[in-house]
N, C-alpha and C. Protein backbone atom coordinates (compact mmCIF):
# COMPACT_ATOMS: atom_id res chain seq x y z
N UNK A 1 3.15 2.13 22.41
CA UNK A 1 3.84 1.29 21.46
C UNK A 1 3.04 1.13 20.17
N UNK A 2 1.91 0.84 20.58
CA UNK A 2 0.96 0.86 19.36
C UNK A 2 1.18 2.52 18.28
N UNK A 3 1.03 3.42 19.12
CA UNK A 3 0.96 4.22 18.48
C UNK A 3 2.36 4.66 17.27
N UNK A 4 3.20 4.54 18.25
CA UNK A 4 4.66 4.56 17.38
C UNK A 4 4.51 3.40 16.23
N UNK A 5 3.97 1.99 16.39
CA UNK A 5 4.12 0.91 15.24
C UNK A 5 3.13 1.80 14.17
N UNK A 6 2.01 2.61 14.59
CA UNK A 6 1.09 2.43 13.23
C UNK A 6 2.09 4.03 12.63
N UNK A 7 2.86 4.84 13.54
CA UNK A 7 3.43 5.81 12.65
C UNK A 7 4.47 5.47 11.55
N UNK A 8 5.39 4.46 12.05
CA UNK A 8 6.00 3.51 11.40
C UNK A 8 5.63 3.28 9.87
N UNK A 9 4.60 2.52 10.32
CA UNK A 9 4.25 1.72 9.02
C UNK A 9 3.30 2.78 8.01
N UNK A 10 2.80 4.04 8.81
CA UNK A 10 2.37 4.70 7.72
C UNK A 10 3.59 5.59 7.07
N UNK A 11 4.55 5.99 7.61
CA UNK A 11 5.97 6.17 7.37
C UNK A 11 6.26 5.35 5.76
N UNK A 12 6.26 4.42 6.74
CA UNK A 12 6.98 3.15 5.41
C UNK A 12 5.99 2.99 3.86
N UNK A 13 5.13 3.40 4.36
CA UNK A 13 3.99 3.27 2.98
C UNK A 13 4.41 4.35 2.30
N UNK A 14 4.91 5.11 2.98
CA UNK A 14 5.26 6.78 1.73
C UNK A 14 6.73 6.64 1.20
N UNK A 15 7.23 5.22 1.19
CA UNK A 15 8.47 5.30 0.75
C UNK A 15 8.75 4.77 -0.45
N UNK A 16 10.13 4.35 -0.87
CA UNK A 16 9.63 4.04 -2.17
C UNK A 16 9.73 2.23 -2.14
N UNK A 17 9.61 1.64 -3.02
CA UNK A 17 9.61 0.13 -2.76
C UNK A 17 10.79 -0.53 -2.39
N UNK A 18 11.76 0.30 -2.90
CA UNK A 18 13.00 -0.43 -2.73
C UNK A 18 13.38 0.28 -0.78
N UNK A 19 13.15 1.35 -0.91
CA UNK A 19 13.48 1.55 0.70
C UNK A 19 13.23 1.50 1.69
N UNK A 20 11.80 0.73 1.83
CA UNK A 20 10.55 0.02 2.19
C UNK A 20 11.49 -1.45 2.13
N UNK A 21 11.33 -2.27 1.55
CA UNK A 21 12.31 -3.49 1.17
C UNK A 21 13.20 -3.43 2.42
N UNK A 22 14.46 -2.51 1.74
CA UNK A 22 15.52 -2.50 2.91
C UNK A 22 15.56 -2.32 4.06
N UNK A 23 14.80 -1.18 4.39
CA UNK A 23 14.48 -0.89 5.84
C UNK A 23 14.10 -2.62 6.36
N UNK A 24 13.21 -2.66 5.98
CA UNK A 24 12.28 -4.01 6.91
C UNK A 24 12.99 -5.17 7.21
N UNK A 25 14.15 -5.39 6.13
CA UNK A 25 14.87 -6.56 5.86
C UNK A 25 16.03 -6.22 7.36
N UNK A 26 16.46 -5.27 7.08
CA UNK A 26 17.56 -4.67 7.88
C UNK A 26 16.95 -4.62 8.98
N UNK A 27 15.58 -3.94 9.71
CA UNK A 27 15.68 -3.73 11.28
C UNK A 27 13.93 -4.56 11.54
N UNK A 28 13.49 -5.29 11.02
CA UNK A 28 12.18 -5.93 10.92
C UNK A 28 12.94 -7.83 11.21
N UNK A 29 13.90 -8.14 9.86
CA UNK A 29 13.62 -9.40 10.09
C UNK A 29 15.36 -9.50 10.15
N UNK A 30 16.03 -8.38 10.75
CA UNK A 30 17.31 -8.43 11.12
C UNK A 30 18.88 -8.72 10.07
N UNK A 31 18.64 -8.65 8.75
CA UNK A 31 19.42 -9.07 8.15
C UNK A 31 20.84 -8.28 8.19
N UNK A 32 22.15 -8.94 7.75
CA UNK A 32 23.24 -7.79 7.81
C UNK A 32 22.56 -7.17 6.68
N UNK A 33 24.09 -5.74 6.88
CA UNK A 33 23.75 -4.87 5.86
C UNK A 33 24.25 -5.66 4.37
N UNK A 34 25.25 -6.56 4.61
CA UNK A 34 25.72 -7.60 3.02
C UNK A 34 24.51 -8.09 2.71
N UNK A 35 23.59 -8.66 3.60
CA UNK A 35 22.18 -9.80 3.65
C UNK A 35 21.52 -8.58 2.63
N UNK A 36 21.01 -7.75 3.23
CA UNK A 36 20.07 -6.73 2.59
C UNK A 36 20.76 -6.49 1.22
N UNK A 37 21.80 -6.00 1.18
CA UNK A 37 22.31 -5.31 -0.19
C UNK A 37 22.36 -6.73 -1.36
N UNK A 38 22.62 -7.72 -0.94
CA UNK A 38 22.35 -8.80 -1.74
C UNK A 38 21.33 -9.46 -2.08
N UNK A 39 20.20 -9.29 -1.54
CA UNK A 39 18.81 -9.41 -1.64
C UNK A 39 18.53 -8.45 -2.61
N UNK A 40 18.89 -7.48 -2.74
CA UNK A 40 18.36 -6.78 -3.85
C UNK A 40 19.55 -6.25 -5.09
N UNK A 41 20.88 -6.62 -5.05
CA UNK A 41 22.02 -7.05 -5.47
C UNK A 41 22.37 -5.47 -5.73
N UNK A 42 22.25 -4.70 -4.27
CA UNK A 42 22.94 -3.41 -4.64
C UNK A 42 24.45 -3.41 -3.62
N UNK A 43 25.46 -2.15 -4.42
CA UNK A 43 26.47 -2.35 -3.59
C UNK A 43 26.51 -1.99 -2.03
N UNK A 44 27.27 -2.28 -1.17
CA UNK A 44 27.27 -2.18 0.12
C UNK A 44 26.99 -0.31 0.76
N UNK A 45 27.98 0.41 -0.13
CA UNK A 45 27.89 1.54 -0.05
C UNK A 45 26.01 2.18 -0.50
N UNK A 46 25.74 1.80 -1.45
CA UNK A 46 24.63 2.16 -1.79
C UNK A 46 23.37 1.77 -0.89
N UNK A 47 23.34 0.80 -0.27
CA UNK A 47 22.77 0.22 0.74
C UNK A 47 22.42 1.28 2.20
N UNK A 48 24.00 1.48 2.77
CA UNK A 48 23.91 1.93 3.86
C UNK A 48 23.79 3.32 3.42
N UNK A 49 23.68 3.97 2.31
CA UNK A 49 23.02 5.50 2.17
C UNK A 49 22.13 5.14 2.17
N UNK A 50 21.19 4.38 1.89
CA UNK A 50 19.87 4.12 1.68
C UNK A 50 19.55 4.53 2.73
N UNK A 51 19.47 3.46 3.64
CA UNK A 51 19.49 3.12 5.06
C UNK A 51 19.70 4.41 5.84
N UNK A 52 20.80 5.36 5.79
CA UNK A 52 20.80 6.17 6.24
C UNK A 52 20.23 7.76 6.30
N UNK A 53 18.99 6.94 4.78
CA UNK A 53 18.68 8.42 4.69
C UNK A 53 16.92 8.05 5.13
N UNK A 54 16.77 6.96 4.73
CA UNK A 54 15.39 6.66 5.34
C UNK A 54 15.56 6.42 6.87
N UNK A 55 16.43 6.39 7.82
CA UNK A 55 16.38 6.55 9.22
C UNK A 55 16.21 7.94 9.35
N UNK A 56 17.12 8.55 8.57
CA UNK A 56 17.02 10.56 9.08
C UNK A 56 15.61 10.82 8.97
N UNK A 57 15.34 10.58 7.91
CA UNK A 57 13.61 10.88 7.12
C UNK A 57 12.77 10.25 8.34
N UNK A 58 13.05 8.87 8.68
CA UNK A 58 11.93 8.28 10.10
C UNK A 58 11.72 9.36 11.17
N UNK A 59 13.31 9.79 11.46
CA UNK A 59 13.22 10.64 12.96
C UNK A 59 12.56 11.88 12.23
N UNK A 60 12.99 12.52 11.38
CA UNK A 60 12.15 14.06 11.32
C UNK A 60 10.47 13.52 11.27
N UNK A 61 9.88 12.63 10.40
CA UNK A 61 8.54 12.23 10.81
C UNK A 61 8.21 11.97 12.28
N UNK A 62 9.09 11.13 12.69
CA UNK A 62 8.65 11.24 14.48
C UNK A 62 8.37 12.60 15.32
N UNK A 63 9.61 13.16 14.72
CA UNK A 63 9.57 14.67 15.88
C UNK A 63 8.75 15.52 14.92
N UNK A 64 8.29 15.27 14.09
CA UNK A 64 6.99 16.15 13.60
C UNK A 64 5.44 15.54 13.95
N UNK A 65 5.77 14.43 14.16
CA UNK A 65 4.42 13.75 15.10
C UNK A 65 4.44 14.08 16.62
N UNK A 66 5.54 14.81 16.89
CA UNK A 66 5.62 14.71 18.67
C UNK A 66 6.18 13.60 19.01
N UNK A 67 6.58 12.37 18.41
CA UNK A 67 7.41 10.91 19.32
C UNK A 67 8.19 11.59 19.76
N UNK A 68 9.51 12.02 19.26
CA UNK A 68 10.66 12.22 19.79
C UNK A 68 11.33 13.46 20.45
């Protein structure tokens, strides 16, 4: 577990601030996806591409570390 948290967060350091932000808000301190996109007052759509491209980007870093 440890090991997966510190890939994580070195993950998240190579991102950019705003997708770093969202991610954490969204699956760290649980917010909806409206919560997140209004916290940083982007539209809903723009949000969940976000979101969906920094999850793709997480898993190819995992399965290039061997996690997955």
């Amino acid at each position: 577990d440890r090991e997966i948290a510190s890939l994580i967060s070195a993950f998240l350091r190579r991102q950019s601030p705003e997708s770093r932000i969202i991610f954490l808000r969204r699956y760290w301190y649980a917010d909806t996806v409206e919560e997140t996109a209004g916290h940083l007052g982007w539209s809903l759509s723009r949000t969940k591409s976000v979101l969906f491209r920094t999850r793709k980007k997480l898993k190819a870093y995992l399965e290039q570390e061997g996690i997955l």
